[in-house]
Protein backbone atom coordinates (compact mmCIF):
# COMPACT_ATOMS: atom_id res chain seq x y z
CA UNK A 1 2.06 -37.46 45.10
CA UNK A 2 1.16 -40.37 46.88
CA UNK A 3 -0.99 -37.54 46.09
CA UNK A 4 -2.87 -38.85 49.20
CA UNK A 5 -6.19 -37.16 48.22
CA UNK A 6 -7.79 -37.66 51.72
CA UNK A 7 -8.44 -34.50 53.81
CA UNK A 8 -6.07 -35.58 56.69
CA UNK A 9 -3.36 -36.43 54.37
CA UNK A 10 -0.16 -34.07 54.53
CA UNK A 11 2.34 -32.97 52.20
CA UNK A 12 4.54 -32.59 54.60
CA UNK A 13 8.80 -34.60 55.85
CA UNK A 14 6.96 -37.48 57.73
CA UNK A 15 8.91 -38.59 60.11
CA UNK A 16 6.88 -42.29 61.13
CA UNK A 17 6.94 -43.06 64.31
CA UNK A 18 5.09 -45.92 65.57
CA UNK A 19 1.59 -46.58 62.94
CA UNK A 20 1.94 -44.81 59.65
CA UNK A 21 -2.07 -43.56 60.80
CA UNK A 22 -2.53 -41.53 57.59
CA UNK A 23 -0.37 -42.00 52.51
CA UNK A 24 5.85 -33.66 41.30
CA UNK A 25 10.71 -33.48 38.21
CA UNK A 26 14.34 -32.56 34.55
CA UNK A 27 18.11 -32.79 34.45
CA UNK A 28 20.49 -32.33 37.27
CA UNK A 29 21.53 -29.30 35.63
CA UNK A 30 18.47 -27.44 35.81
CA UNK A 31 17.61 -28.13 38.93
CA UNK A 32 16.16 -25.05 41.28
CA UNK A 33 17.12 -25.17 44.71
CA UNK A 34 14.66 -24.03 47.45
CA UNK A 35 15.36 -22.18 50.25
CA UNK A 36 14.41 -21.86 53.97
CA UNK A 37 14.93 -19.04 56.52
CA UNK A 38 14.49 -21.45 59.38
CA UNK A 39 17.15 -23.44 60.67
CA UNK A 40 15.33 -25.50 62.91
CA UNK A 41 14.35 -28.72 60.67
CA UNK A 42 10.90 -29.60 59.89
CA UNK A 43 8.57 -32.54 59.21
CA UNK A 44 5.56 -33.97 60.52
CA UNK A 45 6.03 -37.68 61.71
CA UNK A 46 3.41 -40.50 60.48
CA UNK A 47 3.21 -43.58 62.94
CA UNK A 48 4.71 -46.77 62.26
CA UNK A 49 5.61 -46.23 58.22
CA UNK A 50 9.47 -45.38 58.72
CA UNK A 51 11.69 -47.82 57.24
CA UNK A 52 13.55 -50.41 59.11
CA UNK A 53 16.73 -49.82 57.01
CA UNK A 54 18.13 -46.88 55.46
CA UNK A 55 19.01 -49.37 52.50
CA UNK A 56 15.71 -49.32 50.09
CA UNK A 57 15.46 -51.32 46.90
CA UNK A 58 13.61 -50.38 43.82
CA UNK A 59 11.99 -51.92 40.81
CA UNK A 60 10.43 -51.27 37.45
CA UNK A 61 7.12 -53.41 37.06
CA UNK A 62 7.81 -52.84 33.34
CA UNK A 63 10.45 -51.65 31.34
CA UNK A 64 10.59 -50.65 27.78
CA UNK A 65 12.60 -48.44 25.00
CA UNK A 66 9.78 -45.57 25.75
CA UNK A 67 10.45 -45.54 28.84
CA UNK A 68 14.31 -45.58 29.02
CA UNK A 69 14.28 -42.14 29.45
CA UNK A 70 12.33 -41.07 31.98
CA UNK A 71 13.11 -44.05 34.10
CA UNK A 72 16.90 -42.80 33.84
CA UNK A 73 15.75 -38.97 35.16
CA UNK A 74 13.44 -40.75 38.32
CA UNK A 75 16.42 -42.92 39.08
CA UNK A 76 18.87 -40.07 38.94
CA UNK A 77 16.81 -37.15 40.65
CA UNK A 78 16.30 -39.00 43.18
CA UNK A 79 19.50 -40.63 44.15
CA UNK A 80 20.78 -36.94 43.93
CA UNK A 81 17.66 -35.35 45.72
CA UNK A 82 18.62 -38.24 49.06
CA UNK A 83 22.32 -37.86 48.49
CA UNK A 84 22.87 -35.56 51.94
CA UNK A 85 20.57 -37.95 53.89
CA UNK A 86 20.79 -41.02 55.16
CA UNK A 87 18.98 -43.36 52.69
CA UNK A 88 20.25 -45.04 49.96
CA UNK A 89 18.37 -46.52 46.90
CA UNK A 90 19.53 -49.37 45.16
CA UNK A 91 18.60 -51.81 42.08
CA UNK A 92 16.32 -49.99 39.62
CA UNK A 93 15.70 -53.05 37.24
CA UNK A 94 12.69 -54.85 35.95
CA UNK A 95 11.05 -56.47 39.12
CA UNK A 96 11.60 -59.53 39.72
CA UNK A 97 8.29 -62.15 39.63
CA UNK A 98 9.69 -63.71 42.58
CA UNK A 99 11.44 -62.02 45.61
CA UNK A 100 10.48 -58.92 47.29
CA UNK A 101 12.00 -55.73 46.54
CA UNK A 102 10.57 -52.71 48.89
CA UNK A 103 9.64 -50.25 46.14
CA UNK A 104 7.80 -51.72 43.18
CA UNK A 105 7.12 -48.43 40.70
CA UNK A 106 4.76 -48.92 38.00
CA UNK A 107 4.36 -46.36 35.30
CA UNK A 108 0.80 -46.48 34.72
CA UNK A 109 0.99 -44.65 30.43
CA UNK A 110 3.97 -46.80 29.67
CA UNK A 111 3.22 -46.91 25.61
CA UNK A 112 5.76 -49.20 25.25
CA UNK A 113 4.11 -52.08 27.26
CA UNK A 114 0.41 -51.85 26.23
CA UNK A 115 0.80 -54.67 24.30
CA UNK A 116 1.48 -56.61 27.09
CA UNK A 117 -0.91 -58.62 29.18
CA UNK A 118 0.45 -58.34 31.89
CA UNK A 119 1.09 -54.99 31.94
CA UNK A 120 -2.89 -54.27 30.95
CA UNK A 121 -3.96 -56.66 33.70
CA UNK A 122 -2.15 -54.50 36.49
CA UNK A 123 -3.82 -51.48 34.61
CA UNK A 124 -6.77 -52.74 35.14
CA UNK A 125 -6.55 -53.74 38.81
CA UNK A 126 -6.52 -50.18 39.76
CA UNK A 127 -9.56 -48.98 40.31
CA UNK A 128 -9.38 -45.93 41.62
CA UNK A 129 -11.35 -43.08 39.74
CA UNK A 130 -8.17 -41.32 38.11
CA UNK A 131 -5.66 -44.57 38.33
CA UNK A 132 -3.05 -42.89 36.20
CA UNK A 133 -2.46 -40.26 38.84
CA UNK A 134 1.09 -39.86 40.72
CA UNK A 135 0.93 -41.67 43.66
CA UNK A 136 1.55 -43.89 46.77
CA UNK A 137 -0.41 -46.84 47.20
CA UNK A 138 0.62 -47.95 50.73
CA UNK A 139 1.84 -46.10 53.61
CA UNK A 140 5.73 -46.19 53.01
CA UNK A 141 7.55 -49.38 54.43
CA UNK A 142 3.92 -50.96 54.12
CA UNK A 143 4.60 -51.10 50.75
CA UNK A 144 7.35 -53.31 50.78
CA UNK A 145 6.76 -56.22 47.99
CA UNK A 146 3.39 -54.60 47.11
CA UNK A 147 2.75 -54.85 43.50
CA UNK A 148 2.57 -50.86 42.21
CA UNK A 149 3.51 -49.51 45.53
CA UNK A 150 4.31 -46.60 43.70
CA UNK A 151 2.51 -45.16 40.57
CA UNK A 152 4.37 -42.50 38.09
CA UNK A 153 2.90 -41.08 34.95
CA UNK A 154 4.62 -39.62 31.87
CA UNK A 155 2.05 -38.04 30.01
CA UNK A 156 -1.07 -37.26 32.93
CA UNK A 157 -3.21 -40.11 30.81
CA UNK A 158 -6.46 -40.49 33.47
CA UNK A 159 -4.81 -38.07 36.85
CA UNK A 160 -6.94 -35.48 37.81
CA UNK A 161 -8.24 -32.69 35.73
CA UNK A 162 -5.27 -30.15 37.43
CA UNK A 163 -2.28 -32.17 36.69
CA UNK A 164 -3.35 -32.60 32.88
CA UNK A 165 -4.17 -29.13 33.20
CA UNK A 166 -0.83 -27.71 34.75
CA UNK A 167 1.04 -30.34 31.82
CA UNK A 168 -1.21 -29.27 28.97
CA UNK A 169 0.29 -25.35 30.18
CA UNK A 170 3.77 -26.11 30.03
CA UNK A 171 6.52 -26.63 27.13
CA UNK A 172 7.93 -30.09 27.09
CA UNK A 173 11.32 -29.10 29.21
CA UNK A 174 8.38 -27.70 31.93
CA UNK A 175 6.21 -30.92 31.02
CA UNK A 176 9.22 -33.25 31.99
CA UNK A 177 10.34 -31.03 35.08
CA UNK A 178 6.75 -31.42 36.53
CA UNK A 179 6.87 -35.67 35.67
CA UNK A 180 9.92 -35.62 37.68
CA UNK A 181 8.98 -33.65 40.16
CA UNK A 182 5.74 -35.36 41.17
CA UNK A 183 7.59 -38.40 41.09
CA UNK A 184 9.76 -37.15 43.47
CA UNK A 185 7.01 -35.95 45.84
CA UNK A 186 5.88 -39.55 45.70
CA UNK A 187 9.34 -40.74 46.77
CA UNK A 188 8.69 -38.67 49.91
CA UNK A 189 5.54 -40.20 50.55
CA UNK A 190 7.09 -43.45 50.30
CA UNK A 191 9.94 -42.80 52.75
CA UNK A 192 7.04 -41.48 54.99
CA UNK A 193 6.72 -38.01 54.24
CA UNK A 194 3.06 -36.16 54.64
CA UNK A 195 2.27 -33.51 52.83
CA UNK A 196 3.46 -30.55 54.61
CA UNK A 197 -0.29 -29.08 54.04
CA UNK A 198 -0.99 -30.81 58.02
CA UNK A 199 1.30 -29.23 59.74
CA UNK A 200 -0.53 -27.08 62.77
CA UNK A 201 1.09 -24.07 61.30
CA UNK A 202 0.70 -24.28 58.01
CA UNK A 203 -1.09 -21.57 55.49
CA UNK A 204 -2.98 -23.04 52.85
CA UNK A 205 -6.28 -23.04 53.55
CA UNK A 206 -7.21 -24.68 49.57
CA UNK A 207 -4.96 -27.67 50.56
CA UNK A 208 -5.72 -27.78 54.68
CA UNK A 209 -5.22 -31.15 56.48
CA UNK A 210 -4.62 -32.16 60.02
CA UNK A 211 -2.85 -34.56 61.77
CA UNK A 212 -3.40 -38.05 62.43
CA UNK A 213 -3.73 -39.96 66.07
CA UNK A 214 0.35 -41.01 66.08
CA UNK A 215 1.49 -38.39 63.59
CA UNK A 216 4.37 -36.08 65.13
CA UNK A 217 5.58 -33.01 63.58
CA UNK A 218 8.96 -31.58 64.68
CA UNK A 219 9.94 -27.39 63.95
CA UNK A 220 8.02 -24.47 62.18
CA UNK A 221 5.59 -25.27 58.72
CA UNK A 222 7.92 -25.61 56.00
CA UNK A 223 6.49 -23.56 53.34
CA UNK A 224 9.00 -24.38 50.28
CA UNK A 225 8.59 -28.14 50.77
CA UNK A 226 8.79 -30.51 48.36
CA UNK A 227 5.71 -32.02 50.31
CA UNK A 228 3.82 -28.40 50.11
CA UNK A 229 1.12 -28.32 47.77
CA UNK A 230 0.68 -24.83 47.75
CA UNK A 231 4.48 -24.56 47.07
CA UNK A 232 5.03 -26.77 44.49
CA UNK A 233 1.55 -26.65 42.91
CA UNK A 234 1.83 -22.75 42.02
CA UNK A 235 5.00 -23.53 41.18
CA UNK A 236 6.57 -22.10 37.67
CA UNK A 237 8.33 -25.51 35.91
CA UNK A 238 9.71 -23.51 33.30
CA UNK A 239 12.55 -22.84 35.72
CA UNK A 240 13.23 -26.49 36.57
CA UNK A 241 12.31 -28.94 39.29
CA UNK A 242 11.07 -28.38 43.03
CA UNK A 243 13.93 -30.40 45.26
CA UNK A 244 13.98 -31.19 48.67
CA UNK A 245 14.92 -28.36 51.12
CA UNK A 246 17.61 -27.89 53.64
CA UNK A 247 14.93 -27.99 56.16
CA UNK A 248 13.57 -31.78 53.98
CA UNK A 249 16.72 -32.66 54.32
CA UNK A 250 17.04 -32.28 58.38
CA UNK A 251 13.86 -33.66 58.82
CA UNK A 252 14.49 -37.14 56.75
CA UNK A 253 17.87 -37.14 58.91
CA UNK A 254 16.42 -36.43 62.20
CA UNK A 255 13.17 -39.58 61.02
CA UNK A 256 16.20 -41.57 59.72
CA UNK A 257 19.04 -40.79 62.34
CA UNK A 258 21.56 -39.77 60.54
């Protein structure tokens, strides 16, 4: 997510303006499509996080054989969840120890890389109370070069007590389509998405958040977001992964000009 745990942070397409002020996933082939009455697209704008270029270059901090997998399903849902806007992702090696690369994505339970020094040192530099959790670190194009910009997991080791929860629930088709998905929800944090939970118009009072001073929001509360916790958090991952809507789709194309 990032989940940006912060009151004022929104799951919600945001479209960055001028200051980013503010910060869940199987196969193509299962994939559930959402859908959206209103035509009119939707997304609430953070300040000053939007990319510079619709070209975006990702890394793995670590890569290893028990990984392989799940690395291939991030790379490919998301190249296919973008593919109708106007970004592009590129790369999707081991990062590089020198040269900057805009997304660095660190999968915090890697069991193939706990051996590694390295690997336990980064581990260890996040201190946040439930490190392993799905998330953003910096506010979209801030991340650029940042070491763990993003953070996936692939079995919930140390997120909060509702992800483990939700994956303890689930068989391991709905296990993986909930990985994937909350990756993906990260993705649209870091392209500058909120979470759709701020949006003036939005109904879900156990997620509420507002807006931000330079946060703009553009068309009605999209309430089958990818961004929406109350959407995708009650949602049943038995049936497959939560995508990006027609109306996520305008919204990154009206941030990102296409």
């Amino acid at each position: 997510m990032i989940e940006f745990r912060k009151k004022n942070i929104s799951l919600r397409l945001v479209l960055f303006c001028t200051v980013w002020t503010s910060i869940f996933v199987a196969t193509v082939s299962c994939r559930a499509k959402n859908t959206a009455v209103n035509s009119d697209p939707e997304t609430v704008v953070m300040a000053d996080a939007k990319w510079k270029s619709t070209s975006i270059s990702v890394c793995w901090e670590f890569v290893s054989d028990a990984t392989a997998t799940f690395r291939n399903k991030i790379r490919e849902t998301v190249n296919t969840a973008f593919k109708n806007t106007a970004l592009r992702f590129s790369g999707w090696q081991v990062c590089p120890k020198i040269g900057q690369v805009n997304m660095r994505v660190f999968i915090y339970d890697d069991p193939g890389s706990k051996a590694n020094p390295e690997f336990l040192a980064l581990r260890a530099s996040l201190r946040e109370e439930t490190p392993g959790h799905p998330r953003v670190r910096f506010r979209a194009s801030q991340m650029s070069g940042q070491r763990a910009g993003i953070i996936l997991s692939m079995t919930g080791e140390k997120a909060i007590p509702f992800f483990i929860n939700m994956l303890n629930s689930l068989s391991p088709q709905g296990r993986m389509n909930l990985l994937v998905s909350s990756s993906l929800h990260e993705f649209g944090h870091a392209i500058g998405l909120r979470h759709e939970d701020a949006h003036p118009e939005a109904l879900c009072p156990q997620f509420d958040e507002d807006m931000e001073a330079g946060d703009e929001k553009i068309g009605p509360w999209n309430k089958t977001s990818f961004m929406e916790r109350c959407f995708y958090r009650n949602y049943d991952y038995e049936k497959g992964l939560v995508w990006p809507n027609e109306l996520d789709i305008q919204g990154i194309n009206t941030l990102y000009k296409k």
